[in-house]
N, C-alpha and C. Protein backbone atom coordinates (compact mmCIF):
# COMPACT_ATOMS: atom_id res chain seq x y z
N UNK A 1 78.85 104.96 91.96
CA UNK A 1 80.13 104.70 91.31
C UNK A 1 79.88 104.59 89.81
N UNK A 2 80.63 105.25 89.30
CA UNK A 2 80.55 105.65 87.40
C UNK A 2 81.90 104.39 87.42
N UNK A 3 81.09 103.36 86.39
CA UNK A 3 82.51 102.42 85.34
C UNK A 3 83.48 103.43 84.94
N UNK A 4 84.85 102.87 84.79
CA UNK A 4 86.00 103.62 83.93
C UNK A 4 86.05 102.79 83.17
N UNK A 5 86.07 102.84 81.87
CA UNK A 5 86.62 102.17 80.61
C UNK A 5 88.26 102.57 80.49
N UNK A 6 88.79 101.67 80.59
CA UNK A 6 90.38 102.11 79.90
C UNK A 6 90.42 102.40 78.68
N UNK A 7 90.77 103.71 78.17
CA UNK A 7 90.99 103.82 76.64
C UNK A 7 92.20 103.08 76.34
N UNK A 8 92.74 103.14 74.59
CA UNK A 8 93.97 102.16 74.23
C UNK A 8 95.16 102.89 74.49
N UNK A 9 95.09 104.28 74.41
CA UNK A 9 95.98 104.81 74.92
C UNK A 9 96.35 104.48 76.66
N UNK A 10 95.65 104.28 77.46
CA UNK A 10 95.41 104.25 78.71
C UNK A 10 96.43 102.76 78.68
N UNK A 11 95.93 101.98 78.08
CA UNK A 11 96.20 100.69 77.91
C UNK A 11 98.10 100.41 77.46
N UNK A 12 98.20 101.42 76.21
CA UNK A 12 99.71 101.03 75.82
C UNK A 12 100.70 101.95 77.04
N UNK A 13 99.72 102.59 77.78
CA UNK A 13 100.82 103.36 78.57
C UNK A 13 101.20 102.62 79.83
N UNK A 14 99.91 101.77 80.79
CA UNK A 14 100.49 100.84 81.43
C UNK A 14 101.14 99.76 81.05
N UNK A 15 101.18 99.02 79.55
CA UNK A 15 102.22 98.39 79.03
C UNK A 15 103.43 98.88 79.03
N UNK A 16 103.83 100.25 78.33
CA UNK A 16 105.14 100.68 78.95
C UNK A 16 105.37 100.67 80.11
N UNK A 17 104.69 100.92 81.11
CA UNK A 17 105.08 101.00 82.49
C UNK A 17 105.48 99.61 83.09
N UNK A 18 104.79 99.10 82.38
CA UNK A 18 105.58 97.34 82.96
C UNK A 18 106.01 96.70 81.86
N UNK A 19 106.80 97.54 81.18
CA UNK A 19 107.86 96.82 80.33
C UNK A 19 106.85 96.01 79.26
N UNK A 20 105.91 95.48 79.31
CA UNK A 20 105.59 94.55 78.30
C UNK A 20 104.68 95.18 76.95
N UNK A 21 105.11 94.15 75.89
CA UNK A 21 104.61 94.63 74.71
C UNK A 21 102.85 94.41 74.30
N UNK A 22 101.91 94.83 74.34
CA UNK A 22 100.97 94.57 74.15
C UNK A 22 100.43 94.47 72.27
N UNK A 23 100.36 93.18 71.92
CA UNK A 23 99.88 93.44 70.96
C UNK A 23 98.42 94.00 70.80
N UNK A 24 97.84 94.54 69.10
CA UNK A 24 96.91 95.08 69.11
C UNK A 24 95.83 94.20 69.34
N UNK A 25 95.96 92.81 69.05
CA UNK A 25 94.73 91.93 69.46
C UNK A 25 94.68 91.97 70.79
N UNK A 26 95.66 91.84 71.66
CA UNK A 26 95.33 91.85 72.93
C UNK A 26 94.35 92.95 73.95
N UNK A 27 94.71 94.21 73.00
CA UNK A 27 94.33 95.46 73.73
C UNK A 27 92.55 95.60 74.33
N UNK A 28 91.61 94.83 73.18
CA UNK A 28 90.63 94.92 74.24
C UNK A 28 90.51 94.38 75.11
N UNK A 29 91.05 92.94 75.09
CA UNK A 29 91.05 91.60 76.06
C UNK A 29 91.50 92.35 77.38
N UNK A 30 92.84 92.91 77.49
CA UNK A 30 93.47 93.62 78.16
C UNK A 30 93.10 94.99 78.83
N UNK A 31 92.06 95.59 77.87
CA UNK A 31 91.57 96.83 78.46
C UNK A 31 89.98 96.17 79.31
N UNK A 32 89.28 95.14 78.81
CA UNK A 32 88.09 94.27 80.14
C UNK A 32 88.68 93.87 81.57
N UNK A 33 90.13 93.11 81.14
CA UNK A 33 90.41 92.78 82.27
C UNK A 33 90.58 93.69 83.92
N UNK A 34 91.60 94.63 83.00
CA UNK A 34 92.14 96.18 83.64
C UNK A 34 90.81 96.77 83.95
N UNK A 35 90.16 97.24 83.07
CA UNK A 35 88.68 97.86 83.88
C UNK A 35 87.94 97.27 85.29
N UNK A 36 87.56 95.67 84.85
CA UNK A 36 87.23 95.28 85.82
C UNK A 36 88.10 95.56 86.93
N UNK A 37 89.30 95.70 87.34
CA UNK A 37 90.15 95.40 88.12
C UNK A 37 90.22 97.00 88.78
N UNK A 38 89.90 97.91 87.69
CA UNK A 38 90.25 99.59 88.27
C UNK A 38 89.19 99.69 88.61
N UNK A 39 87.99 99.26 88.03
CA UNK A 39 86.47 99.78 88.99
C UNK A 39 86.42 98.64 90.31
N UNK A 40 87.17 97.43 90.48
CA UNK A 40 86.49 97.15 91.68
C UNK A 40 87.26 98.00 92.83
N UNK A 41 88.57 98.29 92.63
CA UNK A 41 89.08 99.06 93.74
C UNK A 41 88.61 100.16 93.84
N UNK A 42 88.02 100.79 92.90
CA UNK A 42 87.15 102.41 92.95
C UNK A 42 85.90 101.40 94.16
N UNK A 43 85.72 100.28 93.68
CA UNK A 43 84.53 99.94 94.68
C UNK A 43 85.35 99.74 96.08
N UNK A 44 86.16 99.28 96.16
CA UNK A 44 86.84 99.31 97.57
C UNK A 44 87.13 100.80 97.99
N UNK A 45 87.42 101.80 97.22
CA UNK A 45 87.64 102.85 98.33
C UNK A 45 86.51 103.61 98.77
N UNK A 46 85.34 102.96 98.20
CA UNK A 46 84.21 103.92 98.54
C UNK A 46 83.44 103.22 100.11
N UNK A 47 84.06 102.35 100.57
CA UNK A 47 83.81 101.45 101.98
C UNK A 47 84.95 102.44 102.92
N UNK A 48 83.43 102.72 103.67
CA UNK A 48 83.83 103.77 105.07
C UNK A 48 84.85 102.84 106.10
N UNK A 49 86.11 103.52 105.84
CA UNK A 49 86.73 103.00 106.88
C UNK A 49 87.27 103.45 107.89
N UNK A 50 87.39 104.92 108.53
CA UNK A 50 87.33 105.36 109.62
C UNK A 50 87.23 104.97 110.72
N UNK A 51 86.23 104.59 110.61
CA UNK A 51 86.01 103.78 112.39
C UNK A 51 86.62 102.48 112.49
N UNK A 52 87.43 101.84 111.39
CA UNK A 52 87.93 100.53 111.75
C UNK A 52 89.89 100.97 112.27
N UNK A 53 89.90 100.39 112.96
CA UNK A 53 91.42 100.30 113.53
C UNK A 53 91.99 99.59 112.63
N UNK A 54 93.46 99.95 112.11
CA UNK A 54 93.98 99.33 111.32
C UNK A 54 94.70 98.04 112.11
N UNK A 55 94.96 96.72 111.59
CA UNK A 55 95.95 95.41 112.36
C UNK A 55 97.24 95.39 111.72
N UNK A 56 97.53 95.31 112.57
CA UNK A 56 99.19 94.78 112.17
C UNK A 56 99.59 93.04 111.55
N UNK A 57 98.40 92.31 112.63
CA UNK A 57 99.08 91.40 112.30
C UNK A 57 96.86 90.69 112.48
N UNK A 58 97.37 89.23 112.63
CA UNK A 58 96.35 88.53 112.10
C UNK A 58 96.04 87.93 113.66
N UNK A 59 96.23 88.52 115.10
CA UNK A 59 95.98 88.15 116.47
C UNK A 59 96.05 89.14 116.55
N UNK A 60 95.73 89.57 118.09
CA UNK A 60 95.85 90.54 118.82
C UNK A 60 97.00 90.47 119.90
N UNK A 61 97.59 88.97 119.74
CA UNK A 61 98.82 88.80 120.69
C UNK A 61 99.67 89.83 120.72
N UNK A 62 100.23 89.84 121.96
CA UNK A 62 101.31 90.83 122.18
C UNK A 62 102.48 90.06 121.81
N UNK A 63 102.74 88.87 122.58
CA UNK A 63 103.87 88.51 122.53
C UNK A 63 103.69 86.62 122.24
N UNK A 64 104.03 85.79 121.63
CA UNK A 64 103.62 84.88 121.14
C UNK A 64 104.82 83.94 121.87
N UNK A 65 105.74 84.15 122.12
CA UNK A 65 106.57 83.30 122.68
C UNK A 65 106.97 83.33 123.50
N UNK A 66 107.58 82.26 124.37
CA UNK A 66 107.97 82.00 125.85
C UNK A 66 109.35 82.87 126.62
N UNK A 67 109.12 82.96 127.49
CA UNK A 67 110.56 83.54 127.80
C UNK A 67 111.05 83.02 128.00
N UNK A 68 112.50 84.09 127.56
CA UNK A 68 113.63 82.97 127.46
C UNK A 68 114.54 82.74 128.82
N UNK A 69 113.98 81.66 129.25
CA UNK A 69 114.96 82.10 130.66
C UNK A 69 115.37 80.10 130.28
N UNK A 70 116.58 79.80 131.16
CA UNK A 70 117.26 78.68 130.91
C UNK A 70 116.28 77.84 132.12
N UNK A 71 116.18 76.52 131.50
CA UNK A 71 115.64 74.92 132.03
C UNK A 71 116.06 74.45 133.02
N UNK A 72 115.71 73.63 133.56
CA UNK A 72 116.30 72.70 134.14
C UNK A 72 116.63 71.53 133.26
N UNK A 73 116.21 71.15 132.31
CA UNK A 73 116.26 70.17 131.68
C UNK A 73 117.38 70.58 130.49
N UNK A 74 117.87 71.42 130.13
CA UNK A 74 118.62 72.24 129.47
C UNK A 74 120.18 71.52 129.92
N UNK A 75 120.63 70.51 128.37
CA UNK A 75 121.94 70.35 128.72
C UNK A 75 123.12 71.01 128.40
N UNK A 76 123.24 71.76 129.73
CA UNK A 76 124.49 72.67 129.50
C UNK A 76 126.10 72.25 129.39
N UNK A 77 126.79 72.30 128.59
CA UNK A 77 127.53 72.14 127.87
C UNK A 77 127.64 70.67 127.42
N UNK A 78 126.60 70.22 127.37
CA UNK A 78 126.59 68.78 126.56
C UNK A 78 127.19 68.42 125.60
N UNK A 79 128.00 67.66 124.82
CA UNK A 79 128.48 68.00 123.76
C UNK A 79 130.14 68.67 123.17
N UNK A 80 130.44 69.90 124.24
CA UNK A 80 131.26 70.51 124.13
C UNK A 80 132.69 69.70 124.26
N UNK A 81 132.62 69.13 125.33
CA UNK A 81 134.07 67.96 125.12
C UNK A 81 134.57 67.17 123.61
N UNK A 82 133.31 66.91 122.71
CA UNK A 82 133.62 66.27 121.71
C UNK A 82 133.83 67.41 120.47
N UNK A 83 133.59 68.51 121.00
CA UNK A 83 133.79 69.77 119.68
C UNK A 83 135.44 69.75 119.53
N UNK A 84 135.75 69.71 117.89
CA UNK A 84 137.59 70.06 117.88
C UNK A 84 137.93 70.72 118.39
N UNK A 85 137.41 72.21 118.49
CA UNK A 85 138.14 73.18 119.06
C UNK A 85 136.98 74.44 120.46
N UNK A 86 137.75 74.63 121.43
CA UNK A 86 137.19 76.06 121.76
C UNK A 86 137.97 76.93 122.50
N UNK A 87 137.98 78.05 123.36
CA UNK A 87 138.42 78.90 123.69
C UNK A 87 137.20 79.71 125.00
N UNK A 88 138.11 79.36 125.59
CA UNK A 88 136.98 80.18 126.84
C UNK A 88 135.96 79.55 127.45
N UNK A 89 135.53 78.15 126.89
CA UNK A 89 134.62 77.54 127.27
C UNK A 89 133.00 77.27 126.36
N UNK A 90 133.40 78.50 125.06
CA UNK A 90 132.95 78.92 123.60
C UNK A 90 133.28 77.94 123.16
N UNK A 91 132.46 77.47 121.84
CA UNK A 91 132.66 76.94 120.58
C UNK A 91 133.35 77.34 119.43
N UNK A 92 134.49 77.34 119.15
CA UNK A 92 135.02 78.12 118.17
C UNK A 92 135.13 77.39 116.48
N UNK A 93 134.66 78.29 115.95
CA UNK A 93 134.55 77.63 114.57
C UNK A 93 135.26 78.42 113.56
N UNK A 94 135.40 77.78 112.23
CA UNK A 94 136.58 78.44 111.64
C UNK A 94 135.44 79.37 110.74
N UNK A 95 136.41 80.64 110.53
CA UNK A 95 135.62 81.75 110.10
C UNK A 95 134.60 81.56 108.44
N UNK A 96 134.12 82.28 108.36
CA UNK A 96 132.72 82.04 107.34
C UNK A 96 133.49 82.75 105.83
N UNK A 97 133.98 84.12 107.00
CA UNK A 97 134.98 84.88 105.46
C UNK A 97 136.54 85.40 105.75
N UNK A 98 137.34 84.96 104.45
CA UNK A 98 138.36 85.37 105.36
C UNK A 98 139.21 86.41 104.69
């Protein structure tokens, strides 16, 4: 792996690209940082990754939660007598938009 040095041109053009103004003192500070940062991912793509399976997630679980099937312990319509209003045996609430 060959270092990239960011030239200043290199430098004011990803400043335009993200909007911000780079002053000229900043530009070498700014062009060490950026280098380091563009050669380590040149170092990350040079790691063989082919043979690794990509993850989706951070388990191998399929399914993480219980099914949903109703309790015994499950109080069904508990509550509902003291609601102001319903219809059908539903909870009816007054609309969100009108």
């Amino acid at each position: 792996m060959t270092a990239k040095t960011l030239t200043p041109e290199e430098i004011e053009h990803l400043g335009k690209l993200a909007k911000i103004a780079i002053s000229e003192g900043h530009h070498e500070k700014i062009a060490i940082e950026l280098t380091k940062i563009v050669n380590h991912v040149a170092q990350l793509q040079e790691v063989a990754t082919t043979s690794i399976n990509p993850i989706l997630a951070g388990t191998n679980l399929k399914n993480s939660f219980r099914a949903d099937t109703e309790r015994k312990d499950t109080l069904k319509r508990c509550g509902v007598e003291s609601f102001p209003k319903t219809h059908n045996g539903l909870l009816e609430v007054p609309p969100v938009f009108e």
